[in-house]
Protein backbone atom coordinates (compact mmCIF):
# COMPACT_ATOMS: atom_id res chain seq x y z
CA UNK A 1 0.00 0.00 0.00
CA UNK A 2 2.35 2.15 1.10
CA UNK A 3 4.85 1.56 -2.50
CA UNK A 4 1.79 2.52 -4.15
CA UNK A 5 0.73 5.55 -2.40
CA UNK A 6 4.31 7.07 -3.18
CA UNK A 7 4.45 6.03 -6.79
CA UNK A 8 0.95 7.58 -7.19
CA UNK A 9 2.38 10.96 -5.44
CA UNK A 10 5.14 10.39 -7.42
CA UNK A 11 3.41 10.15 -10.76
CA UNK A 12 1.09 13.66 -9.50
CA UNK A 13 4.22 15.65 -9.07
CA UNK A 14 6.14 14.85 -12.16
CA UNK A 15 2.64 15.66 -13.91
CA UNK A 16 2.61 18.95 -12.21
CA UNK A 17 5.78 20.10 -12.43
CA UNK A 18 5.95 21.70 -15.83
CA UNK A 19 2.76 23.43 -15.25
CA UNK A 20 4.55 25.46 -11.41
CA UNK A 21 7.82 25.79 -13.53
CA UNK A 22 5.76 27.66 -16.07
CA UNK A 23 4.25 29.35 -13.58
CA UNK A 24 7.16 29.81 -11.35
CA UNK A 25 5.43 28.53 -8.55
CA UNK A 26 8.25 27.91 -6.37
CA UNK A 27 11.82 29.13 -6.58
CA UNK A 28 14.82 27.18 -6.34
CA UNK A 29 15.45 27.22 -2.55
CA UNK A 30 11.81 25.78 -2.38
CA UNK A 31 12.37 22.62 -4.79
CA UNK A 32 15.49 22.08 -2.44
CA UNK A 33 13.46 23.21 0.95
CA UNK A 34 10.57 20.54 -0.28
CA UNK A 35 13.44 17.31 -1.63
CA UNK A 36 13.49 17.80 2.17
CA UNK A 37 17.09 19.31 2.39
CA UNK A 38 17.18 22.45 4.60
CA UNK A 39 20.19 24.30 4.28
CA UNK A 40 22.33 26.81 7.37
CA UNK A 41 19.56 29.56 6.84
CA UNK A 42 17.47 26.66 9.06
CA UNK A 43 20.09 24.80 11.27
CA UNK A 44 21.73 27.83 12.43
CA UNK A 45 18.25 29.21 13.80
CA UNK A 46 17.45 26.15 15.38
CA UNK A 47 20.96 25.87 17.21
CA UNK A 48 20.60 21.85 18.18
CA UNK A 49 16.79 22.66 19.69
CA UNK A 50 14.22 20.40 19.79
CA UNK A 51 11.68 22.47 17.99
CA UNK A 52 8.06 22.37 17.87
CA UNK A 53 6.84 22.18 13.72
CA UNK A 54 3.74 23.58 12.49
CA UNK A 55 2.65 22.71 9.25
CA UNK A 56 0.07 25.36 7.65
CA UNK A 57 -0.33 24.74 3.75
CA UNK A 58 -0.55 28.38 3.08
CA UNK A 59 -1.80 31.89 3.42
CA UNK A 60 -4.52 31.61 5.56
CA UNK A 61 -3.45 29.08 7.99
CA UNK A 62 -0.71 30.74 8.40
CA UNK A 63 -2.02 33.75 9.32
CA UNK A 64 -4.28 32.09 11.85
CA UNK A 65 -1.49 30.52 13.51
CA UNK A 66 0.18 33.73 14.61
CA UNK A 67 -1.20 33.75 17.84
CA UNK A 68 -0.24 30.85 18.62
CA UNK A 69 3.04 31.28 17.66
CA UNK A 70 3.16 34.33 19.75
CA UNK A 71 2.09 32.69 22.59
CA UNK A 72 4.55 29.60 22.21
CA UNK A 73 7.03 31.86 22.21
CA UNK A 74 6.06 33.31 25.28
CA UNK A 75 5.48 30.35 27.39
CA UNK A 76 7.72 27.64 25.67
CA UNK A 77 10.70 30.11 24.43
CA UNK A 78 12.86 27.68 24.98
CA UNK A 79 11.00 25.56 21.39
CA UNK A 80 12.19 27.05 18.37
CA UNK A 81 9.42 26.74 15.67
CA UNK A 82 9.45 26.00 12.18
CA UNK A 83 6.28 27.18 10.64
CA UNK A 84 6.23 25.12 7.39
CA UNK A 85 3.86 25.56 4.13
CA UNK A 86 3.68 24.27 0.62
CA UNK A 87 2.81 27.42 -1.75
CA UNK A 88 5.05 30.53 -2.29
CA UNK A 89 2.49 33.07 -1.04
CA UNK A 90 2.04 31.04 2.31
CA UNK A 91 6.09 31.15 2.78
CA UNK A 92 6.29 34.76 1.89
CA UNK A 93 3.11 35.61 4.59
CA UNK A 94 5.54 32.39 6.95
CA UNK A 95 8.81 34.99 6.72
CA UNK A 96 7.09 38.15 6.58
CA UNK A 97 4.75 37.67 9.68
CA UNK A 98 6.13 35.23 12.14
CA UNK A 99 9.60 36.97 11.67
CA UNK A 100 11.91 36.45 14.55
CA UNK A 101 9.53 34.02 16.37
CA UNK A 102 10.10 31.70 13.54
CA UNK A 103 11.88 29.98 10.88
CA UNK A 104 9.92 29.30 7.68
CA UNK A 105 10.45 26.26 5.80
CA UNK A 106 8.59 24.59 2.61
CA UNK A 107 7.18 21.61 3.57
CA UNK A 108 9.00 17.82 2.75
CA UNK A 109 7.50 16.28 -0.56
CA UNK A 110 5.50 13.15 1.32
CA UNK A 111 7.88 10.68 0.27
CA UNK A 112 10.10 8.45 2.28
CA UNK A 113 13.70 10.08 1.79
CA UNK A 114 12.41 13.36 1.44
CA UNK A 115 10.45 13.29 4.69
CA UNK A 116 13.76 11.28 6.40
CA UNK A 117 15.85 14.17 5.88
CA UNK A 118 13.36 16.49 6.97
CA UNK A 119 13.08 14.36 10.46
CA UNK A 120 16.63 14.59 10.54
CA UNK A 121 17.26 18.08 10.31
CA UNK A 122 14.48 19.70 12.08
CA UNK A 123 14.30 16.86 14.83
CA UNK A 124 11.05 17.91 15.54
CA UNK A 125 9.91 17.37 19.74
CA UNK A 126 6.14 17.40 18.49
CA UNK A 127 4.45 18.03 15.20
CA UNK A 128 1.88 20.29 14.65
CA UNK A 129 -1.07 20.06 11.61
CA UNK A 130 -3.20 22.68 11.07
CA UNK A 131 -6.74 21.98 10.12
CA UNK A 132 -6.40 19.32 7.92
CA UNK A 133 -3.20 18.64 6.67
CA UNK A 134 -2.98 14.56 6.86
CA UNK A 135 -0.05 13.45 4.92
CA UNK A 136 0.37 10.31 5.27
CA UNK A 137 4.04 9.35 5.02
CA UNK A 138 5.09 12.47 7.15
CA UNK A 139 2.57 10.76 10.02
CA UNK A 140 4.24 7.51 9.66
CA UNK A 141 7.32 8.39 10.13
CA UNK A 142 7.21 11.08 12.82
CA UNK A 143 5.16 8.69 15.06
CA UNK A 144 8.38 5.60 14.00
CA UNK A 145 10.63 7.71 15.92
CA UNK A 146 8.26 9.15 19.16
CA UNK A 147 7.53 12.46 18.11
CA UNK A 148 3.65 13.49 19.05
CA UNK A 149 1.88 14.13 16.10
CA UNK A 150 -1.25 16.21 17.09
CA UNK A 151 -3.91 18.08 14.50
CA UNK A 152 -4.32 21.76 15.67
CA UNK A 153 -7.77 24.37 14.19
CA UNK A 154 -8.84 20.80 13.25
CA UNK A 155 -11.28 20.94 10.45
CA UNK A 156 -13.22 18.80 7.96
CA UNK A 157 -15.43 20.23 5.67
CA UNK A 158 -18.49 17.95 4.20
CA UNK A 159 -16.33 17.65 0.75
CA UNK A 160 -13.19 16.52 2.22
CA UNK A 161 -15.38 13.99 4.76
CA UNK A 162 -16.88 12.74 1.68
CA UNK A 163 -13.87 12.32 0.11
CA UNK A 164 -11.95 10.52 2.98
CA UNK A 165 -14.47 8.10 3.58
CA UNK A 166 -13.34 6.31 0.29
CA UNK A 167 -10.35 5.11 1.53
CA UNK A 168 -11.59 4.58 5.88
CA UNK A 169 -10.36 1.31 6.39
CA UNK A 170 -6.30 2.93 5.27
CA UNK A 171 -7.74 6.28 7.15
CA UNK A 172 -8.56 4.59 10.05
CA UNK A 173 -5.83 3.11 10.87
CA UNK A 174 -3.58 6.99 10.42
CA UNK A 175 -5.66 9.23 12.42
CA UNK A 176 -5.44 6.32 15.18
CA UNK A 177 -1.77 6.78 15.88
CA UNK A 178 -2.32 10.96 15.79
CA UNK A 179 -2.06 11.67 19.62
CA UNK A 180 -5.00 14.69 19.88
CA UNK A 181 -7.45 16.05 17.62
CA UNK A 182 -8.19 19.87 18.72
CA UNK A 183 -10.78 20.59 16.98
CA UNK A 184 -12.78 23.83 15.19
CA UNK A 185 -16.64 22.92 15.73
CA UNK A 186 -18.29 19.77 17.18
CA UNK A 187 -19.22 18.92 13.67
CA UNK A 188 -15.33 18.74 12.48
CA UNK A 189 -15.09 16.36 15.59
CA UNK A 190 -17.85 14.28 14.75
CA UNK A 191 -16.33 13.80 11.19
CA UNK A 192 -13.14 12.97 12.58
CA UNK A 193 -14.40 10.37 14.78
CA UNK A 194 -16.38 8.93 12.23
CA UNK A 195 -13.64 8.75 10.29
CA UNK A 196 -11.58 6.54 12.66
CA UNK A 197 -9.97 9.15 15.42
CA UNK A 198 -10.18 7.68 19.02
CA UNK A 199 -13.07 9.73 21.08
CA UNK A 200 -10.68 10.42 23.66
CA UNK A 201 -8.49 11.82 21.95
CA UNK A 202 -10.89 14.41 20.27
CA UNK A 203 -11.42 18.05 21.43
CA UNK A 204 -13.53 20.84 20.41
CA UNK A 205 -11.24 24.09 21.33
CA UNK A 206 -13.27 26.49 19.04
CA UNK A 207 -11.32 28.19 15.90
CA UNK A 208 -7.64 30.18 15.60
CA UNK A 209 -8.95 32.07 13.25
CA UNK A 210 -11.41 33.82 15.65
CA UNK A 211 -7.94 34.98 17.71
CA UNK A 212 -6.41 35.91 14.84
CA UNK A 213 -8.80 38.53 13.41
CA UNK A 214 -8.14 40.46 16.13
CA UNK A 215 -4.24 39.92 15.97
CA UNK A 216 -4.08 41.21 12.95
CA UNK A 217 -5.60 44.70 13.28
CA UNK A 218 -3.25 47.19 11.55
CA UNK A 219 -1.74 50.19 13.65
CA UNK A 220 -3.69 52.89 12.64
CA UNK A 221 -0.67 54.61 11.85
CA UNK A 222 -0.47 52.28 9.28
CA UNK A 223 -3.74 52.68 7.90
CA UNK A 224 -2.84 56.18 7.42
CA UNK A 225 0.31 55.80 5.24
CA UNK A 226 -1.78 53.36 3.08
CA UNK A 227 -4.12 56.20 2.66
CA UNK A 228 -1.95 58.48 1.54
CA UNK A 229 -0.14 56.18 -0.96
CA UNK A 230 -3.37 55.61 -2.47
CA UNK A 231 -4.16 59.40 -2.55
CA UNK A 232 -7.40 58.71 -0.58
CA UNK A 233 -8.17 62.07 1.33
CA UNK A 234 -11.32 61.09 3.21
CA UNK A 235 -14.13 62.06 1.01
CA UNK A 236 -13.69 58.86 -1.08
CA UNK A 237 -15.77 55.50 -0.04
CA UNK A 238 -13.90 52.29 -0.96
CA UNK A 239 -15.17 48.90 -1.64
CA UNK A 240 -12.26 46.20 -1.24
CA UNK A 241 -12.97 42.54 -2.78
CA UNK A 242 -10.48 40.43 -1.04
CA UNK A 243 -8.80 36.92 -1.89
CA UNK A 244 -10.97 37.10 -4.98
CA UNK A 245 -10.48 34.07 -7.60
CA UNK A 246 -10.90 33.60 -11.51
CA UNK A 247 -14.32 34.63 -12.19
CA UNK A 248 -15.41 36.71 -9.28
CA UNK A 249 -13.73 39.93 -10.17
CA UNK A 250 -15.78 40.29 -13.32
CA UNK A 251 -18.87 40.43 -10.64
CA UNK A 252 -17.37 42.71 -9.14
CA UNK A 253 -16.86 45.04 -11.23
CA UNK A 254 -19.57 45.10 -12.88
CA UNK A 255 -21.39 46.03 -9.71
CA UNK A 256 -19.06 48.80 -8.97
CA UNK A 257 -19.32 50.17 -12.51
CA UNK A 258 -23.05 50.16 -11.53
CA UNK A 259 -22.66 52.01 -8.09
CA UNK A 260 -19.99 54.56 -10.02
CA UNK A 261 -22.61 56.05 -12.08
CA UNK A 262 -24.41 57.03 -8.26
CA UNK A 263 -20.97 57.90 -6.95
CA UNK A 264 -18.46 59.21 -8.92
CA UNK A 265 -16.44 59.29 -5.38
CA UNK A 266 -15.81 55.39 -5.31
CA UNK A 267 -13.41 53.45 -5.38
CA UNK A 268 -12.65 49.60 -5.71
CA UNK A 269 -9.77 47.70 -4.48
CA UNK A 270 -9.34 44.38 -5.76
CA UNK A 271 -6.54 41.71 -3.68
CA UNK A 272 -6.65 39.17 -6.19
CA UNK A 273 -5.91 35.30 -4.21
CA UNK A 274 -2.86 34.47 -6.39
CA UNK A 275 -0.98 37.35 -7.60
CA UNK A 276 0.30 35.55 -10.51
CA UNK A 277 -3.70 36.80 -12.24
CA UNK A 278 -2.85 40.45 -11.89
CA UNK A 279 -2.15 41.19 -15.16
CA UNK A 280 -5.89 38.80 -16.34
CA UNK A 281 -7.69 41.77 -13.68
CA UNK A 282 -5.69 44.34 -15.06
CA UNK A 283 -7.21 43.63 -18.31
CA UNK A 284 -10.68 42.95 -16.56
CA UNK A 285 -10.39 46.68 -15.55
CA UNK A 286 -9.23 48.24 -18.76
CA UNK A 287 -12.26 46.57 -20.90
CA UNK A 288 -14.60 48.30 -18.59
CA UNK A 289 -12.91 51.62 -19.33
CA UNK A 290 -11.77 52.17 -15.65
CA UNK A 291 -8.08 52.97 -14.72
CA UNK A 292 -6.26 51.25 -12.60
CA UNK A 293 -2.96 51.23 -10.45
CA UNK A 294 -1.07 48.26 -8.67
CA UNK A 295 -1.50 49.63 -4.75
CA UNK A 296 2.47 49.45 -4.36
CA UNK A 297 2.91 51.29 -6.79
CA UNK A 298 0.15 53.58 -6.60
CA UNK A 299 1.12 57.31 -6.71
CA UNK A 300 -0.37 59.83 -4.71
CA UNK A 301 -1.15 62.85 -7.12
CA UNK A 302 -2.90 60.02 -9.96
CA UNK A 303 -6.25 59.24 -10.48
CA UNK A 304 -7.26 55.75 -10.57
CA UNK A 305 -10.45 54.10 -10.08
CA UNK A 306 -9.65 50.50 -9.47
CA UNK A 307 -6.44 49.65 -6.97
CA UNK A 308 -5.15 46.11 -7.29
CA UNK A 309 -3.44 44.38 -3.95
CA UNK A 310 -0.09 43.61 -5.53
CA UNK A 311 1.36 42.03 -1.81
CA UNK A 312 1.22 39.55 0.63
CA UNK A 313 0.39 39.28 4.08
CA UNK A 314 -1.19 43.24 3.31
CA UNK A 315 -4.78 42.90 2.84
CA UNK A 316 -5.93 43.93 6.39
CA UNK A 317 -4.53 47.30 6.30
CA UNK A 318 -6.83 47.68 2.90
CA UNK A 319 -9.78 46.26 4.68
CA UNK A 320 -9.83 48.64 7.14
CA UNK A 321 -9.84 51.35 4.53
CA UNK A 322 -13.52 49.91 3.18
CA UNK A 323 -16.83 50.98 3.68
CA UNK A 324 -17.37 47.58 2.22
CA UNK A 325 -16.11 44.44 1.72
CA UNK A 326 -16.59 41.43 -0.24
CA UNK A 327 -15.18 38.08 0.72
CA UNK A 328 -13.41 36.03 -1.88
CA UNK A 329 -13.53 32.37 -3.36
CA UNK A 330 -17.23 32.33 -2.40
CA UNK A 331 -19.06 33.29 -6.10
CA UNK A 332 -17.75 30.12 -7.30
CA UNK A 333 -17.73 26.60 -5.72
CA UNK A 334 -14.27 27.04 -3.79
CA UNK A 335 -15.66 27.36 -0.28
CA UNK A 336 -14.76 31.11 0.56
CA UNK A 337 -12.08 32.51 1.96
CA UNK A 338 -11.38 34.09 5.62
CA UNK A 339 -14.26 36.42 6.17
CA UNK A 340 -13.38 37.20 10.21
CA UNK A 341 -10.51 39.52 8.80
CA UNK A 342 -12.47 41.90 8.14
CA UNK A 343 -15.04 41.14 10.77
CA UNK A 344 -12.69 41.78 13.38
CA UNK A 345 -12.11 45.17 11.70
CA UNK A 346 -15.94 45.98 12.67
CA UNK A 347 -16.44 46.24 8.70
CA UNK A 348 -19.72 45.01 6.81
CA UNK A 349 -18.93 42.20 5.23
CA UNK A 350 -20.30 40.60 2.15
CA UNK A 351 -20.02 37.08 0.57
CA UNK A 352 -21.42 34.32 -2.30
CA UNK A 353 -23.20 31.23 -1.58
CA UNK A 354 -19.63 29.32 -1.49
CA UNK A 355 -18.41 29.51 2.12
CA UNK A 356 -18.53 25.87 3.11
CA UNK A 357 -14.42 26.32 4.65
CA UNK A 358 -15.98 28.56 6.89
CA UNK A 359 -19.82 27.26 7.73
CA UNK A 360 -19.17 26.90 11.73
CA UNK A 361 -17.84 30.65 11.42
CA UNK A 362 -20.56 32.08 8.74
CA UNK A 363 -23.35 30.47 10.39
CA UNK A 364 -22.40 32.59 13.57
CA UNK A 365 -22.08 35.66 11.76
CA UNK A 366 -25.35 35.45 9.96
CA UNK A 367 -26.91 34.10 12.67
CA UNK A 368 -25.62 37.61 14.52
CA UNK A 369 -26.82 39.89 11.26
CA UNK A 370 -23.16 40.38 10.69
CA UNK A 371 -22.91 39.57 7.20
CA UNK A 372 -25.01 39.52 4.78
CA UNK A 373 -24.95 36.41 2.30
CA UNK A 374 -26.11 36.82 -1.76
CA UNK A 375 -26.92 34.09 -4.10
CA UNK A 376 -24.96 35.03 -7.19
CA UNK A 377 -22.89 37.89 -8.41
CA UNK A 378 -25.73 39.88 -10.27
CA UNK A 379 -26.85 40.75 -6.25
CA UNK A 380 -23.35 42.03 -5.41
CA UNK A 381 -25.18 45.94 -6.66
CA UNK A 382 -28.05 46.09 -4.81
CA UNK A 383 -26.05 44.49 -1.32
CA UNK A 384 -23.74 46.98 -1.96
CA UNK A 385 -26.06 50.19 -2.65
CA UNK A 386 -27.83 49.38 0.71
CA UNK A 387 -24.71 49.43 2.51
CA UNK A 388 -22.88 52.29 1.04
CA UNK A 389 -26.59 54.37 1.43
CA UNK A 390 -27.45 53.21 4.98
CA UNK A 391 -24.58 54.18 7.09
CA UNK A 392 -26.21 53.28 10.64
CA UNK A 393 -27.31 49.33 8.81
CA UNK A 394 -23.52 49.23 7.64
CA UNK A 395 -22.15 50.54 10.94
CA UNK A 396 -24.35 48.29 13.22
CA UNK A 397 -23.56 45.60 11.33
CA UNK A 398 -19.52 45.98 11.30
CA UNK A 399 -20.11 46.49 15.11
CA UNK A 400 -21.72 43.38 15.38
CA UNK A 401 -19.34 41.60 13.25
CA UNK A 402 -16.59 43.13 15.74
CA UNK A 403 -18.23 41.87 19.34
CA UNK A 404 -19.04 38.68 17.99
CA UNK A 405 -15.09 38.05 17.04
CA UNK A 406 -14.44 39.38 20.17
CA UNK A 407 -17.07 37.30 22.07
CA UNK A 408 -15.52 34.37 19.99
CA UNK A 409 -11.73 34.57 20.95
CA UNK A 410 -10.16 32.06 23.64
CA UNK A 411 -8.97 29.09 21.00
CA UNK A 412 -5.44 29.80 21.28
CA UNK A 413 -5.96 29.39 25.24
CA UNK A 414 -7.45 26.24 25.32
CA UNK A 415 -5.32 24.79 22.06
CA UNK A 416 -2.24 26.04 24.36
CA UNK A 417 -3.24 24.68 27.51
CA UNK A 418 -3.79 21.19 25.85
CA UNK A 419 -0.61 21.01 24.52
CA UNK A 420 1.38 21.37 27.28
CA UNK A 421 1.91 18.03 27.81
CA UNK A 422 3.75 17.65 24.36
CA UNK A 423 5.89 20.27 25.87
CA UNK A 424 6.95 19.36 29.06
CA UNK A 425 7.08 15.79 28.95
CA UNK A 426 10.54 14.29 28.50
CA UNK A 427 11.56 15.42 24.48
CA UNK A 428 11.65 11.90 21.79
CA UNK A 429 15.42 10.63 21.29
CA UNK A 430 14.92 10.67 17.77
């Protein structure tokens, strides 16, 4: 089984690979980083410590990690942690934001040598997945040589339970040597346990993501220097569509070409999930007749009507420029991206049908009238307009959105305090 599973992953990658070298998905220190061989950049950091690992696949995860980070490093400083991820974006966000209390890593291809090395460099004291990041081989061989493997902002959406329970019997039999499950919602831990995990070692600690909304408030400081880049005075209203994905942005701006002819005063920002589609939005814009300017590069004293997020790890300083906001990747059937971003920003917040990565999280926030949910993109205008003309619905509901993140925080409290053990028991020889 096992000789098959890495000549199937085997067969994937060589498949992919001329499609990320065309797309220069990863640069050369990540091919190397992945083959599983981590060069003085990493060992030097680490010093001989056992370090705690956290995988998070990419952007998002890693972002709601931070707190916990931060709050490893307070009470285990002694840990060095490697924050790992697979994409480019995510390891950009990994050695932008963690910084110092860090070292980012690509994460070891899931093969036998590649995840040996790995093991052998980082000599991991426990190993942390986020959400749900089961790779197989890596969970093999971490538990072969006594190193806790344990599943942090556990999730499983309905897709990926369906999916799993096609192979239960092989499933079963990995998620029982995984040491705890702490979970998002006590649906994710129902799914889990259905799909094999021991009961007792299966814990609902409530989402990182709540915790991180309100970690990642920009100074207002800032705020203000973004303003200014932009040339944004005050007197304009802004509309940001964040982590948006091929096909949403047309939506979108049709709706603000819409509101423009009300409001010759607004503006759209645009943070596009993978900045290798710039240039397709770019051209989005420009058939519409509407200028636009890459944010970075934006110049004060010039016009522009449409701004386009050109960085990473950026978009919350944006957010908090909006009068409205729509949430990404939910238009088409992705799932959505991160809505409590802006949420925790107090900022009325807007998203498609598509949100199933987030249902525990949008079902509160509905629930609390502090978002407001459309069917399709040809609704985006009209949830818009009543927004942008009814300041007290659009300010009640960004306050709501604020106290229930607020009301919602304490995950990286109880996902700490359940680790400990990992931390203070008696590091693996390994």
């Amino acid at each position: 089984m096992w000789f098959l599973y890495e000549f199937l992953l085997i067969l994937a990658f060589l498949l992919y690979l001329p499609k990320a070298i065309w797309r220069r998905r990863l640069p050369h220190r990540g091919w190397r980083m992945r083959l599983g061989r981590y060069g003085p950049e990493v060992t030097s950091r680490l010093a001989g410590r056992r370090a705690v690992w956290i995988h998070a696949v990419s952007v998002g995860e890693v972002l709601a990690c931070r707190p916990l980070i931060r709050a490893l490093a307070e009470r285990a400083p002694h840990h060095p942690v490697v924050l790992s991820t697979i994409t480019p974006s995510g390891f950009s966000v990994a050695a932008k934001q963690v910084g110092e209390l860090g070292v980012p890593v690509y994460f070891p291809l899931d093969l036998r040598l590649c995840v040996n090395r790995a093991l052998e460099t980082l000599r991991p004291r426990v190993l942390l997945l986020v959400e749900s990041e089961l790779w197989p081989m890596v969970i093999r061989l971490t538990k072969a040589r006594g190193i806790p493997v344990v599943v942090v902002n556990g999730r499983v959406s309905p897709r990926t339970f369906h999916r799993y329970r096609r192979i239960t019997p092989w499933l079963t039999q990995l998620v029982g040597t995984i040491k705890l499950f702490l979970m998002q919602s006590e649906a994710d831990a129902a799914r889990i346990i259905e799909l094999g995990a021991p009961r007792e070692h299966v814990r609902v600690v409530g989402s990182l993501k709540w915790d991180a909304s309100v970690g990642t408030r920009p100074r207002p400081d800032i705020v203000q220097a973004t303003a200014r880049q932009l040339g944004l005075n005050g007197t304009e209203r802004v509309i940001v569509a964040g982590s948006t994905h091929r096909g949403e942005e047309a939506a979108v701006l049709d709706a603000f070409a819409n509101l423009r002819q009300v409001d010759a005063r607004l503006r759209l920002i645009i943070a596009p999930r993978h900045l290798e589609r710039l240039g397709d939005v770019e051209a989005l814009v420009l058939e519409r007749g509407l200028t636009v300017k890459r944010c970075s590069q934006a110049e004060p004293s010039k016009f522009w009507d449409v701004g386009l997020v050109d960085t990473f790890g950026d978009l919350p300083r944006y957010y908090d420029l909006a009068a409205a906001v729509f949430v990404g990747g939910s238009l088409i059937p992705h799932g959505g991206q991160n809505p409590l971003e802006p949420a925790g920003l107090g900022k009325p917040v807007v998203f498609g049908p598509s949100m199933h990565n987030f249902a525990d999280i949008v079902q509160q926030l509905l629930a609390s009238q502090a978002a407001r949910q459309v069917a399709a993109g040809g609704e985006l205008t009209t949830a818009f307009k009543d927004l942008l003309t009814n300041s007290s619905i659009a300010q009640a509901m960004g306050a709501r959105a604020r106290e229930l993140t607020e009301r919602s925080c304490g995950a990286t409290t109880r996902t700490l305090d359940a680790l400990r053990p990992f931390l203070e028991a008696a590091p693996p020889t390994a």
